[in-house]
PDB file of N, CA and C in Angstrom:
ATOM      1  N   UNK A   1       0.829  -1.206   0.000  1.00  0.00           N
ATOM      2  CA  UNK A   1       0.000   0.000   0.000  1.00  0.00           C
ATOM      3  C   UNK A   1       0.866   1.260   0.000  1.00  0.00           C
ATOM      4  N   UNK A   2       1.699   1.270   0.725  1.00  0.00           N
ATOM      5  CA  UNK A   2       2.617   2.674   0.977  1.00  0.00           C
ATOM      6  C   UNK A   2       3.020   2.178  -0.198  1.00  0.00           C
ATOM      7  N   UNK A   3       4.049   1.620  -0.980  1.00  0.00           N
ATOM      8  CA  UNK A   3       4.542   1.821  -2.204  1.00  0.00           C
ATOM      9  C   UNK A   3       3.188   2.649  -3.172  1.00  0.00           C
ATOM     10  N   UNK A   4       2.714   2.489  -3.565  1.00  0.00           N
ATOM     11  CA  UNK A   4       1.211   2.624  -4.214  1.00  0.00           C
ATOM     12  C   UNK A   4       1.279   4.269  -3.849  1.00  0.00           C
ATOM     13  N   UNK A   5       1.231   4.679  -2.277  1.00  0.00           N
ATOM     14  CA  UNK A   5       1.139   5.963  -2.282  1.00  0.00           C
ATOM     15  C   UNK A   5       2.124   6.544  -2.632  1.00  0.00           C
ATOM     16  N   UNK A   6       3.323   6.050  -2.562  1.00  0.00           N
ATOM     17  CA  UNK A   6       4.423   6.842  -3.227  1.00  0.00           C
ATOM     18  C   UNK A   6       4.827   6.772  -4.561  1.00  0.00           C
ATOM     19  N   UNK A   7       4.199   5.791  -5.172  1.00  0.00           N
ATOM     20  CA  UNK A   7       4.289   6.293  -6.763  1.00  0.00           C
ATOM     21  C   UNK A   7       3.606   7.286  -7.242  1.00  0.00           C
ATOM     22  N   UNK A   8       2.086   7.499  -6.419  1.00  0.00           N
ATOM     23  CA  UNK A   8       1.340   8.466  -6.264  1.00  0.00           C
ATOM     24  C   UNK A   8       1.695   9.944  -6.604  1.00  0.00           C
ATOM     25  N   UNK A   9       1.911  10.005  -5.070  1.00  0.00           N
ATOM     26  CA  UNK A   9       2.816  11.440  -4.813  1.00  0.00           C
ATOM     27  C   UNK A   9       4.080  11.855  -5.803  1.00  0.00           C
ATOM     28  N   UNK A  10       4.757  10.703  -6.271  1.00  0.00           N
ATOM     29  CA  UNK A  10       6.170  11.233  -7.387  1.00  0.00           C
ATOM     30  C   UNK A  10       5.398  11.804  -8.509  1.00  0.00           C
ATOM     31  N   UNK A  11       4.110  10.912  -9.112  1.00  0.00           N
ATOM     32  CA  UNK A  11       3.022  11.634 -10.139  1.00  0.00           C
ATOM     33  C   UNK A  11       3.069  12.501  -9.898  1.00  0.00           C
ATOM     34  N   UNK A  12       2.117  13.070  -8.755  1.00  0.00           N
ATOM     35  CA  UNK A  12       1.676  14.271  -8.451  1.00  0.00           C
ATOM     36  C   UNK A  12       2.521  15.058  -8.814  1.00  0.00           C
ATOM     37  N   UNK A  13       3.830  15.460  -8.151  1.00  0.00           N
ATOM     38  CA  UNK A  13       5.138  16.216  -8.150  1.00  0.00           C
ATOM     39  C   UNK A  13       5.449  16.399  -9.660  1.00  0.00           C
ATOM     40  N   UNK A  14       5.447  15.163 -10.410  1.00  0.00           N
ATOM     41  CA  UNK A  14       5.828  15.469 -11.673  1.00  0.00           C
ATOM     42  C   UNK A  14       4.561  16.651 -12.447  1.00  0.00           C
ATOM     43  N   UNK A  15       3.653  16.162 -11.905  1.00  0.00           N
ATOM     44  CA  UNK A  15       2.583  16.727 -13.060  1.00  0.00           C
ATOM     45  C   UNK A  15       2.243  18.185 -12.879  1.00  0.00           C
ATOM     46  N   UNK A  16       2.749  18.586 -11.088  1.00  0.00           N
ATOM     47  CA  UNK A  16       2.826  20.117 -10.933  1.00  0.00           C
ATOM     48  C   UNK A  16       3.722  20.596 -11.748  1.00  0.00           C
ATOM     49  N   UNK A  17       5.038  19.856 -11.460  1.00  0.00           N
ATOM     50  CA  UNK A  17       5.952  20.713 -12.022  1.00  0.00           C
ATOM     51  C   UNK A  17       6.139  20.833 -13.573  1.00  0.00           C
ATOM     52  N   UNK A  18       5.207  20.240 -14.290  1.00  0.00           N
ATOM     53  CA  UNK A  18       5.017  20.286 -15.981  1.00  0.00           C
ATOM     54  C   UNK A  18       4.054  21.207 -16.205  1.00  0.00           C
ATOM     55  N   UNK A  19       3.128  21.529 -14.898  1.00  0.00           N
ATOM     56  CA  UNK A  19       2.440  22.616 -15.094  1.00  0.00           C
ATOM     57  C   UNK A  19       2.708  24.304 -14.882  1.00  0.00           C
ATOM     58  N   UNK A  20       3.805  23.832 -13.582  1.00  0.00           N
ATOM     59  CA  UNK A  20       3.967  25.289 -13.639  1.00  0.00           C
ATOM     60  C   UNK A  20       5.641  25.515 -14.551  1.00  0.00           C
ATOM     61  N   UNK A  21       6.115  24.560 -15.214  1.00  0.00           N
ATOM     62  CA  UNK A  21       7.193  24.842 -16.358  1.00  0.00           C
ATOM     63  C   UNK A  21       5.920  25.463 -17.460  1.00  0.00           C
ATOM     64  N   UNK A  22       5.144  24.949 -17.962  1.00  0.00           N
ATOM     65  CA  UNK A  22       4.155  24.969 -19.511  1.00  0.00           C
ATOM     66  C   UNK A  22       3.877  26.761 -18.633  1.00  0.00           C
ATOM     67  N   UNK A  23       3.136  27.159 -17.648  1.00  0.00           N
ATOM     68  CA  UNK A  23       2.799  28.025 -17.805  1.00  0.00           C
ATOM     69  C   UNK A  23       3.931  29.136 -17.512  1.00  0.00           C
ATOM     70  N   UNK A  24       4.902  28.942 -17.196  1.00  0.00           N
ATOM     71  CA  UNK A  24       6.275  29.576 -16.860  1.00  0.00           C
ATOM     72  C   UNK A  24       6.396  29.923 -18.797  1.00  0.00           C
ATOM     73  N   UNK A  25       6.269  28.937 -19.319  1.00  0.00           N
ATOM     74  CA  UNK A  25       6.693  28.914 -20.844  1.00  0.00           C
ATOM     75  C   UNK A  25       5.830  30.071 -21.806  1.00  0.00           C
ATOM     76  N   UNK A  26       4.579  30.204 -21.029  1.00  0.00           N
ATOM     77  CA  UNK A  26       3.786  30.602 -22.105  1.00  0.00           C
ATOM     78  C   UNK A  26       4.143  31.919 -21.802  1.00  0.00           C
ATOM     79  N   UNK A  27       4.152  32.564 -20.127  1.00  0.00           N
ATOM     80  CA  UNK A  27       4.260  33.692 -19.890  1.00  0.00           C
ATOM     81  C   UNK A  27       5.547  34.145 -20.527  1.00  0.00           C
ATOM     82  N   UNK A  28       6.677  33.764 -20.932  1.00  0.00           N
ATOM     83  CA  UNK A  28       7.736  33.798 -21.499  1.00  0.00           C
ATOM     84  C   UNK A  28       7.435  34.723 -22.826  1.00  0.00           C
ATOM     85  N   UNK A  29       6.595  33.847 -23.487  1.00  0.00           N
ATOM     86  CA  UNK A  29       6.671  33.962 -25.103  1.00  0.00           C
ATOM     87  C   UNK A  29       5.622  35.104 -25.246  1.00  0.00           C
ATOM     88  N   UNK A  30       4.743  35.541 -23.910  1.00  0.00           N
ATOM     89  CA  UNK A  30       3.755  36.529 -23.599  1.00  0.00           C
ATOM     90  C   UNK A  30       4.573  37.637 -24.347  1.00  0.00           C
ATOM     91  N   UNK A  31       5.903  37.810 -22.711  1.00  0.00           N
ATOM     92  CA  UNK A  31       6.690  38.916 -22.870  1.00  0.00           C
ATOM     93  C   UNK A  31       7.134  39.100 -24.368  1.00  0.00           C
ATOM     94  N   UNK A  32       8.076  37.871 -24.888  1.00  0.00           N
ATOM     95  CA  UNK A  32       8.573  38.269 -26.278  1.00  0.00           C
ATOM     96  C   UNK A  32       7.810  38.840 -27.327  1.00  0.00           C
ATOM     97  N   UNK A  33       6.532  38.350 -27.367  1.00  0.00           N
ATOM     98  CA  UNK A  33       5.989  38.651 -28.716  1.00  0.00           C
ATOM     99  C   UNK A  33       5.302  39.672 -28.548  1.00  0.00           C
ATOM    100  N   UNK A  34       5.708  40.619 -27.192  1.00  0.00           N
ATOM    101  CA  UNK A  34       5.088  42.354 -27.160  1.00  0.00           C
ATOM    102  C   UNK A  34       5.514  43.147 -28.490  1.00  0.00           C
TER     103      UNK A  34
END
């Protein structure tokens, strides 16, 4: 069971941090294409 939750949680972690890279990315290309 604990294994199970900790593959879990590494998901989780990954899938924030692809979210706040993608929106880190967009605000990026915000600035450039002023």
């Amino acid at each position: 069971m604990t294994e199970k939750v900790e593959r879990e949680s590494v998901l989780e972690k990954r899938r924030v941090h692809v979210i706040i890279s993608a929106k880190n990315g967009f605000d990026g290309e915000r600035e450039v294409s002023k």
